[in-house]
N, C-alpha and C. Protein backbone atom coordinates (compact mmCIF):
# COMPACT_ATOMS: atom_id res chain seq x y z
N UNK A 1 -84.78 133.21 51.04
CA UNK A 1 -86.14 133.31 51.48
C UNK A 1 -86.21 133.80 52.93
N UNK A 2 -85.36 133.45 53.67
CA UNK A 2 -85.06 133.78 54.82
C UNK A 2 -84.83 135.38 55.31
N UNK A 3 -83.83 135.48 54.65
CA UNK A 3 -83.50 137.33 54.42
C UNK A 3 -84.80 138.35 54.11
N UNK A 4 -85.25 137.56 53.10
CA UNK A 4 -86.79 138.16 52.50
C UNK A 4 -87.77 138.25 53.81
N UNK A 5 -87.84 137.63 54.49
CA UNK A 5 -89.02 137.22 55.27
C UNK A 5 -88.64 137.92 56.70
N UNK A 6 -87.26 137.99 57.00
CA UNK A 6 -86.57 138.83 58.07
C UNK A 6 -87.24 140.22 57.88
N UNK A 7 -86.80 140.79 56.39
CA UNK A 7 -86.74 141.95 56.30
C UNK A 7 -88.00 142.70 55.92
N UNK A 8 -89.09 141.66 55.93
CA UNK A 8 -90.68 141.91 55.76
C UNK A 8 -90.78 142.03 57.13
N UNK A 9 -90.24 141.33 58.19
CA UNK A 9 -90.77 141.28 59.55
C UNK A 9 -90.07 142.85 60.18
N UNK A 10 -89.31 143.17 59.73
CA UNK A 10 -88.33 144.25 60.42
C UNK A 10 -89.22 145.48 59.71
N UNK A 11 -89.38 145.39 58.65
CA UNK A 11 -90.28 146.86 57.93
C UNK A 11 -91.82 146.83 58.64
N UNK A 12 -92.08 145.78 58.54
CA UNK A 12 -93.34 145.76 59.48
C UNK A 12 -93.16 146.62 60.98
N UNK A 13 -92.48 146.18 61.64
CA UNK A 13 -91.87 146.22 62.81
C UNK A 13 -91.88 147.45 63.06
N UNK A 14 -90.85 148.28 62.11
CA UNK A 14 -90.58 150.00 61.66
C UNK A 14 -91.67 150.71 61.47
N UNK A 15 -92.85 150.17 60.73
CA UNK A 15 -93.46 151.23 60.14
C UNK A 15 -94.92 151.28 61.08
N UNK A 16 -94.84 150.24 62.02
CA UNK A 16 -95.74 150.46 63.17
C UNK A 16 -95.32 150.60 64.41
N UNK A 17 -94.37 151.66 64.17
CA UNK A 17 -93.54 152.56 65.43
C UNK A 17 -94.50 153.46 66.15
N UNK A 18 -94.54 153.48 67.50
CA UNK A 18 -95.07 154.60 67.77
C UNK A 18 -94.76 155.89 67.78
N UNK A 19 -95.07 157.00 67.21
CA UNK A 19 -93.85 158.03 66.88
C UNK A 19 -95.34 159.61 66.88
N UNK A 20 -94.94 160.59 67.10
CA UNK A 20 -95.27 161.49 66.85
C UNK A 20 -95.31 162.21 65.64
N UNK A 21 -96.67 162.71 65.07
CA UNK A 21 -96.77 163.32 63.70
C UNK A 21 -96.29 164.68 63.57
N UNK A 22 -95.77 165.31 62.55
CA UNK A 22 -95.80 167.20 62.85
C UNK A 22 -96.85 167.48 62.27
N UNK A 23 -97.36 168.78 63.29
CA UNK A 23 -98.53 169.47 63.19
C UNK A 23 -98.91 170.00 61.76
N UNK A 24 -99.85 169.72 61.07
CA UNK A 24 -99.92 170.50 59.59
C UNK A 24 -101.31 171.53 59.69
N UNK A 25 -100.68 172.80 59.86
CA UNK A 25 -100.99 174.42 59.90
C UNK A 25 -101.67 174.55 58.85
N UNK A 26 -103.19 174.50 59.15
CA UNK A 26 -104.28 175.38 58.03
C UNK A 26 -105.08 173.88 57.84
N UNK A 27 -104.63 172.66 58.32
CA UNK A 27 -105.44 171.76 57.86
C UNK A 27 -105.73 170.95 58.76
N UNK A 28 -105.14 170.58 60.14
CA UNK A 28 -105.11 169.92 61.27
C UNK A 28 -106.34 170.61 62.20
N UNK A 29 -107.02 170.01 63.15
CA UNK A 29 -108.18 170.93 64.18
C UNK A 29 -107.47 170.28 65.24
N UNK A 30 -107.71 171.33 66.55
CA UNK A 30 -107.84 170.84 67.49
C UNK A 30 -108.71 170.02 67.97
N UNK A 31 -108.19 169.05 68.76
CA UNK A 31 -108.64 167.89 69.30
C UNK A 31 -109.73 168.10 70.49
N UNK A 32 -109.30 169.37 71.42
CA UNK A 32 -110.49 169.80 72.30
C UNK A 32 -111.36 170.98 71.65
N UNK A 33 -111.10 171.78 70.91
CA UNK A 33 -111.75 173.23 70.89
C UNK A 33 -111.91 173.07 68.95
N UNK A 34 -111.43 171.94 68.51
CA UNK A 34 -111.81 171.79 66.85
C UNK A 34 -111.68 172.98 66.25
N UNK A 35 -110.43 174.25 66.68
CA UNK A 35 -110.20 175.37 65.78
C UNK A 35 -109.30 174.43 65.24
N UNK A 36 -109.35 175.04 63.36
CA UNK A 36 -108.16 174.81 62.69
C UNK A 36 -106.75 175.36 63.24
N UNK A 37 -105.28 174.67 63.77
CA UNK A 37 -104.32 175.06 63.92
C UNK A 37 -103.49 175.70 63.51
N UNK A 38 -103.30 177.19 63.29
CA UNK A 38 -102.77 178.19 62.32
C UNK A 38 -101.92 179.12 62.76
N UNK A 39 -101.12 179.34 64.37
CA UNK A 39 -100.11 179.74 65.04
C UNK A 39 -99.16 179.07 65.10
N UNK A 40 -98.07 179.00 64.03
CA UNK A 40 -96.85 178.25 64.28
C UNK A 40 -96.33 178.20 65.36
N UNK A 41 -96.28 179.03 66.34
CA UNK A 41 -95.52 178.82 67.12
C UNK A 41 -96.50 178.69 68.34
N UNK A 42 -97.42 177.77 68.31
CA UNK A 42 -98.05 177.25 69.32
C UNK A 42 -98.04 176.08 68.67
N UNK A 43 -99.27 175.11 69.70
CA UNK A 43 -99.60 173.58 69.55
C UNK A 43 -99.06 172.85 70.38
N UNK A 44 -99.22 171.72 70.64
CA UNK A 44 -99.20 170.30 71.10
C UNK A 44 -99.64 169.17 70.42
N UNK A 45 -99.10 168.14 70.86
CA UNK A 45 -99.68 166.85 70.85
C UNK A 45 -99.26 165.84 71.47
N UNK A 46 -100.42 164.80 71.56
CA UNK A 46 -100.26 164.26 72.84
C UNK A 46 -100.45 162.72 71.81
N UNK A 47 -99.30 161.55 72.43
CA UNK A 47 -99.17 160.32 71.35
C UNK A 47 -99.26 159.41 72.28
N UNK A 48 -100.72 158.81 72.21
CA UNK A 48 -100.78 157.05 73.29
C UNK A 48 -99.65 156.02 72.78
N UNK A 49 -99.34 155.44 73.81
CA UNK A 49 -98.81 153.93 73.72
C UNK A 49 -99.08 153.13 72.46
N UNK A 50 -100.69 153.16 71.86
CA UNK A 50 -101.13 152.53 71.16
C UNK A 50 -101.28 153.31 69.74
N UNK A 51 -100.61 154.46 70.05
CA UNK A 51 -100.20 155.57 68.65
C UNK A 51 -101.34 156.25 68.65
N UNK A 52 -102.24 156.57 69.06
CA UNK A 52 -103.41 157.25 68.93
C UNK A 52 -102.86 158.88 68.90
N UNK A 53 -102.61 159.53 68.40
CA UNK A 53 -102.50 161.18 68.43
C UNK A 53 -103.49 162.11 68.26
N UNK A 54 -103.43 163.14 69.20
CA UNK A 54 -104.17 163.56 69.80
C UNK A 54 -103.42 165.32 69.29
N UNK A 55 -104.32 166.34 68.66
CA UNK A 55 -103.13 167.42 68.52
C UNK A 55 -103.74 168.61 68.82
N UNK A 56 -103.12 169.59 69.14
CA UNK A 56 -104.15 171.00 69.95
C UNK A 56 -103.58 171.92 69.01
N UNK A 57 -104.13 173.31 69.26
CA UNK A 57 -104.13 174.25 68.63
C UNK A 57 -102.87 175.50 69.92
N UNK A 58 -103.27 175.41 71.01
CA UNK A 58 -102.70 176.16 72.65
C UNK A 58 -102.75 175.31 73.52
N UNK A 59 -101.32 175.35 74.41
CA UNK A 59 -101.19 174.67 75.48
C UNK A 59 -102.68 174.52 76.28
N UNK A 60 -103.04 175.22 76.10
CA UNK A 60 -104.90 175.25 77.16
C UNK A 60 -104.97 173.59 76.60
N UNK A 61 -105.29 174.20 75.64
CA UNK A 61 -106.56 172.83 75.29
C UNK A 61 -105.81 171.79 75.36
N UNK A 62 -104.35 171.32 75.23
CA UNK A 62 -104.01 169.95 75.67
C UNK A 62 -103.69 169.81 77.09
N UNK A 63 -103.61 170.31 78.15
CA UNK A 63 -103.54 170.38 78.80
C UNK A 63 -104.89 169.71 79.93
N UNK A 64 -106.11 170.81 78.88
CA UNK A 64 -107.49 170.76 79.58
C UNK A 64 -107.98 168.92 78.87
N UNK A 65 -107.76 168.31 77.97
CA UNK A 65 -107.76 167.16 77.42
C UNK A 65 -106.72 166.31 78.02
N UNK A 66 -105.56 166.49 78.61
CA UNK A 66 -104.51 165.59 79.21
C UNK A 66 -105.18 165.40 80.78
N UNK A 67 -105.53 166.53 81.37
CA UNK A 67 -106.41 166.22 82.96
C UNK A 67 -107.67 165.89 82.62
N UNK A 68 -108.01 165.37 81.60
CA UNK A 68 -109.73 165.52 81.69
C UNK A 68 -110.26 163.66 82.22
N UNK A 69 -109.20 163.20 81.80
CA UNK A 69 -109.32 161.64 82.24
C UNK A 69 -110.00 160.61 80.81
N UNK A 70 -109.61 161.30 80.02
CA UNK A 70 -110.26 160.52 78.56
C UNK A 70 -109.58 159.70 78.18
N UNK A 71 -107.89 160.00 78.73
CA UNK A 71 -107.01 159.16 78.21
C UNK A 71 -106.68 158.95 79.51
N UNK A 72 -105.94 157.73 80.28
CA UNK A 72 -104.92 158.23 81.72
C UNK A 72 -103.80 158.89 81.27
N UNK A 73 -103.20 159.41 82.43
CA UNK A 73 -101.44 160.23 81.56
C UNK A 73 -100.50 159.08 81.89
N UNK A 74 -100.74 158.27 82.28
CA UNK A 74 -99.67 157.17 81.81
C UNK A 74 -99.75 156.17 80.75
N UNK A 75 -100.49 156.77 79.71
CA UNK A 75 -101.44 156.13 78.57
C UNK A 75 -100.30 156.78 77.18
N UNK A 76 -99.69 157.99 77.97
CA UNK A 76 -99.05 159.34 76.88
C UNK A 76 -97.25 158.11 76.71
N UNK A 77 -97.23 158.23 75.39
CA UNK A 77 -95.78 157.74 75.13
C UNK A 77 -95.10 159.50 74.68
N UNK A 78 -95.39 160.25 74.44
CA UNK A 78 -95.57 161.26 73.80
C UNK A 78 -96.43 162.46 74.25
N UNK A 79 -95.30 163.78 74.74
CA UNK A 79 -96.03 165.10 75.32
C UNK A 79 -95.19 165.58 74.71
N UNK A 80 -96.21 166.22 73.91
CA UNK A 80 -94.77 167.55 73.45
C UNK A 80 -95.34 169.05 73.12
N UNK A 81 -94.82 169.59 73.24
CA UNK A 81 -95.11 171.17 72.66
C UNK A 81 -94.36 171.42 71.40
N UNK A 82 -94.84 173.03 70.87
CA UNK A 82 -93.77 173.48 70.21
C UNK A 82 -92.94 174.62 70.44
N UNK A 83 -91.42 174.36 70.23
CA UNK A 83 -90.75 175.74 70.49
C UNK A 83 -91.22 177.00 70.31
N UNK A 84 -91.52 178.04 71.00
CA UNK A 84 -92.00 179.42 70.64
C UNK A 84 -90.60 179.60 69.58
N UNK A 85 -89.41 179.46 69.72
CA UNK A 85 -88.37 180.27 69.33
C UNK A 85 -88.06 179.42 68.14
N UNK A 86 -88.69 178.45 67.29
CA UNK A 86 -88.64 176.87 66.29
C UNK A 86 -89.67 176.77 65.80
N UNK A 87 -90.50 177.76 65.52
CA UNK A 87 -92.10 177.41 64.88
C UNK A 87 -92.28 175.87 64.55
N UNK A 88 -93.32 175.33 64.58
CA UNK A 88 -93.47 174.15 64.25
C UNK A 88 -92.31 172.70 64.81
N UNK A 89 -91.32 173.51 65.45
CA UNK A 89 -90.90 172.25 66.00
C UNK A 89 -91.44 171.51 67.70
N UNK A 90 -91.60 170.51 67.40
CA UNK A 90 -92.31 169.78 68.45
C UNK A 90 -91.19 169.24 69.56
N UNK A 91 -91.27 169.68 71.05
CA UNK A 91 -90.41 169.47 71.73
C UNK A 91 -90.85 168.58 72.94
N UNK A 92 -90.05 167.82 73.69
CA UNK A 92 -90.82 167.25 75.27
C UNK A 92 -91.20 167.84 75.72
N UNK A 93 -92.55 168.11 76.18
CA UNK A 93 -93.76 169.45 77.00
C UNK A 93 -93.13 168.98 78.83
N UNK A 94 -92.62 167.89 79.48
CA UNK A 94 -91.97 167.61 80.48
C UNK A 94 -90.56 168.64 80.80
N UNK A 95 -89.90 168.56 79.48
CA UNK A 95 -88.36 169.20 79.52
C UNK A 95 -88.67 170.66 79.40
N UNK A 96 -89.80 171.33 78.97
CA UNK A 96 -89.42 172.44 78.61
C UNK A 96 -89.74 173.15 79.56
N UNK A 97 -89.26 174.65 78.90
CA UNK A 97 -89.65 175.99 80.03
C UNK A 97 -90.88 176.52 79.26
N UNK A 98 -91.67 177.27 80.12
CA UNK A 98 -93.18 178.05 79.48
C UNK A 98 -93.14 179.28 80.47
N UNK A 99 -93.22 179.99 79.52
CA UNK A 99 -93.30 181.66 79.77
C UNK A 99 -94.72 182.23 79.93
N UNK A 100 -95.44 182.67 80.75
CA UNK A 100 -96.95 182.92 81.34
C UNK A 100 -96.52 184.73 81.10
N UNK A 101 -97.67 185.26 80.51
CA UNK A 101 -97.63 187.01 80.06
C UNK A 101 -98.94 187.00 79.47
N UNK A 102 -99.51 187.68 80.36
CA UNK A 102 -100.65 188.75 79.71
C UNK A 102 -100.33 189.62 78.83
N UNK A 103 -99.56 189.54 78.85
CA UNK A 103 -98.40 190.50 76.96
C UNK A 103 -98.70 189.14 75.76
N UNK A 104 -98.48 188.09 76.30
CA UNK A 104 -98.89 187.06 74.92
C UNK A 104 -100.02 186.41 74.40
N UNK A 105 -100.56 186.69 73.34
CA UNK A 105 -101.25 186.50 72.46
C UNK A 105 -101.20 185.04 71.85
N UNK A 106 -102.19 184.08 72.80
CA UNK A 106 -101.93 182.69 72.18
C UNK A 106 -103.25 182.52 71.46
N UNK A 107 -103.93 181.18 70.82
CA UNK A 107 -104.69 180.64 69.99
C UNK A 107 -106.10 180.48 71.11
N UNK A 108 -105.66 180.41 72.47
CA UNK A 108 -106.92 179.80 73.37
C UNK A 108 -106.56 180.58 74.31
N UNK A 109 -106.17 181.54 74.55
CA UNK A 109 -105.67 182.24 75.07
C UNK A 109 -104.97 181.66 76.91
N UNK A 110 -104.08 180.80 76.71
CA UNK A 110 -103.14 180.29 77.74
C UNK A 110 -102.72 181.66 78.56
N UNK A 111 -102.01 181.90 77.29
CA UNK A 111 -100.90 183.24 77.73
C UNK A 111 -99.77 182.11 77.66
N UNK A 112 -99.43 181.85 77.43
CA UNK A 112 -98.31 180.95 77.53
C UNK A 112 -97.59 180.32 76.15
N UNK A 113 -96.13 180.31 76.36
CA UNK A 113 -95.42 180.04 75.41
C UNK A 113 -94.21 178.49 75.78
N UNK A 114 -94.25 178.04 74.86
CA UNK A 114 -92.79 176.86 75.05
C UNK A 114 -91.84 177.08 74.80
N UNK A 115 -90.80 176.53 75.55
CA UNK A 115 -89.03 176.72 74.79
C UNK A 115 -88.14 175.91 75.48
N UNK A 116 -87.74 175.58 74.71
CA UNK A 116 -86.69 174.19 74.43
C UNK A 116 -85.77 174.12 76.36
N UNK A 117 -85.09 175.58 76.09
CA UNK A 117 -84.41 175.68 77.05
C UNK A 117 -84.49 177.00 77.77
N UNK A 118 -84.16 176.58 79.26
CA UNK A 118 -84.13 177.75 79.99
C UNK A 118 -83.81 179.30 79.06
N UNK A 119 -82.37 179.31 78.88
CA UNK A 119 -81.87 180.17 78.52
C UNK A 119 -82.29 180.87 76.98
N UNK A 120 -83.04 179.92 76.17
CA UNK A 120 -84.06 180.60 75.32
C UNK A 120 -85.14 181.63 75.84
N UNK A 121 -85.64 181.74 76.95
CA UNK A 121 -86.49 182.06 77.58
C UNK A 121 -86.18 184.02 77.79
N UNK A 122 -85.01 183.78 78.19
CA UNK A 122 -84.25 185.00 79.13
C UNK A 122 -85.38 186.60 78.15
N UNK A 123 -84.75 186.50 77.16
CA UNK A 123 -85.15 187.62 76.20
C UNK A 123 -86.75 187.56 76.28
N UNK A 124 -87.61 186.41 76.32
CA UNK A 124 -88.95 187.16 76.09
C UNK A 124 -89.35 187.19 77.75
N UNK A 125 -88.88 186.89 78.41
CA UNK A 125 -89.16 187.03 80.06
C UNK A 125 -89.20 188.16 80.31
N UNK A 126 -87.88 189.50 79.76
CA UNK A 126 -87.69 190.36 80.33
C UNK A 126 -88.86 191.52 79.49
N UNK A 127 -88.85 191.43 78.50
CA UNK A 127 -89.50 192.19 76.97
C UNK A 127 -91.62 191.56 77.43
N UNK A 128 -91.79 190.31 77.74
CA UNK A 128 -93.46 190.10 78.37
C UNK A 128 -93.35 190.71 79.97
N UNK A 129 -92.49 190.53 80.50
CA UNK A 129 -92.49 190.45 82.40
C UNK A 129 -93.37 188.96 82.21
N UNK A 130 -92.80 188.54 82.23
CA UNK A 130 -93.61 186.82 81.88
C UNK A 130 -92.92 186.03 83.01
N UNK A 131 -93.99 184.94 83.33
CA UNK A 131 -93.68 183.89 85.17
C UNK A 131 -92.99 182.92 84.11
N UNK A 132 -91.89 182.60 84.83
CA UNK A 132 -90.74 181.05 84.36
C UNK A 132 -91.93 180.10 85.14
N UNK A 133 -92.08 179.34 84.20
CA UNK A 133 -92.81 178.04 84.91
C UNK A 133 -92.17 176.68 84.48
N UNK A 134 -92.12 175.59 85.53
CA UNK A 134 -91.79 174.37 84.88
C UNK A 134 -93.26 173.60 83.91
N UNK A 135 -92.82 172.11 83.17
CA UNK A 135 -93.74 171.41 83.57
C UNK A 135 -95.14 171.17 84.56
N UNK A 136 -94.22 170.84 86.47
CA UNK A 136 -95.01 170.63 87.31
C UNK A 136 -95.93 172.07 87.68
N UNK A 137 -95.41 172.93 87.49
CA UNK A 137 -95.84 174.61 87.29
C UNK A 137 -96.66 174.54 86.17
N UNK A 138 -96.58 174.36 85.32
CA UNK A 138 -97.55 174.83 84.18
C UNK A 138 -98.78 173.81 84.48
N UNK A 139 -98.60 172.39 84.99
CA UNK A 139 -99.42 171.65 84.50
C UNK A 139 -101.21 172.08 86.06
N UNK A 140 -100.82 172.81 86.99
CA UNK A 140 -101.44 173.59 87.98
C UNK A 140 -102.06 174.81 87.31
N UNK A 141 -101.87 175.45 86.58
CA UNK A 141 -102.33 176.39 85.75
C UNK A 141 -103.43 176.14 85.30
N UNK A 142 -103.74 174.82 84.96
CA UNK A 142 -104.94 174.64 83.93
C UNK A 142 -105.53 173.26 84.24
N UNK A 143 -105.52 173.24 85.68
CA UNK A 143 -106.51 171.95 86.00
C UNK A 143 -108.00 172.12 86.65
C-alpha cells in the first residue's frame, strides 16, 4: 500500500512539472499579435514558474509581451526561441545568437533569426550581411 501511494505521489509530482510545450504550426496563435503560427523556423515561448505558457509567432512579439510588464521577467522559468537552422526546435532565447538582416523575412517582421550557436550563424551572416547580436543585444532592439 505504501509503494502504491509513493508512486501516486511521485506521478503526481511528474506530471505537474513545469516544462515547456512545442509549438503546433497551423493551430497555435500568437499570444501578442493572435496570427496563427506557421513559420517553422520562427517562434517563441515564454513558460511562468506557475506553468502558464505564453507562445509567439516572431521574436517581436515575445519580446514586445516579455517588456510589457504583464508578466515580471523573473516570473519566466522558461525563454526560449527556435533554431533558424532546427525548424521547430525550441532553444534558451538567453544562450542563443540572433542574426538582424533586412534580407530576412520574419512573421512580424523582427528581421531577426535564432541559433543555437555562434558558429551556426557564420553562413547566414555573410549570405544576409546580418548584425551578430547577443541576448542583452537583442533584448534593446525591441523595447
Amino acid at each position: 500500500m505504501r509503494l502504491f501511494l509513493f508512486s501516486a505521489l511521485c506521478w503526481i509530482v511528474i506530471s505537474c512539472a513545469v516544462k515547456p510545450e512545442p509549438l503546433l504550426y497551423g493551430r497555435d496563435a500568437c499570444h501578442t499579435c493572435k496570427m496563427t503560427l506557421v513559420d517553422r523556423k520562427f517562434g517563441a515561448e515564454l513558460v511562468t514558474e506557475k506553468g502558464k505558457v505564453y507562445k509567439f509567432d516572431d521574436l517581436n512579439c515575445m519580446l514586445t509581451f516579455y517588456h510589457s510588464g504583464y508578466e515580471e521577467a523573473s516570473a519566466f522559468k522558461f525563454i526560449q526561441v527556435v533554431d533558424f537552422t532546427n525548424p521547430e526546435k525550441l532553444i534558451d532565447a538567453q544562450n542563443a545568437w540572433y542574426l538582424k538582416s533586412e534580407d530576412l523575412r520574419t512573421p512580424m517582421a523582427s528581421e531577426v533569426a535564432a541559433f543555437e550557436s555562434e558558429e551556426s550563424t557564420q553562413v547566414f551572416k555573410k549570405e544576409w550581411k546580418a548584425v551578430l547580436l547577443s541576448w542583452g543585444e537583442i533584448q534593446t532592439q525591441f523595447k
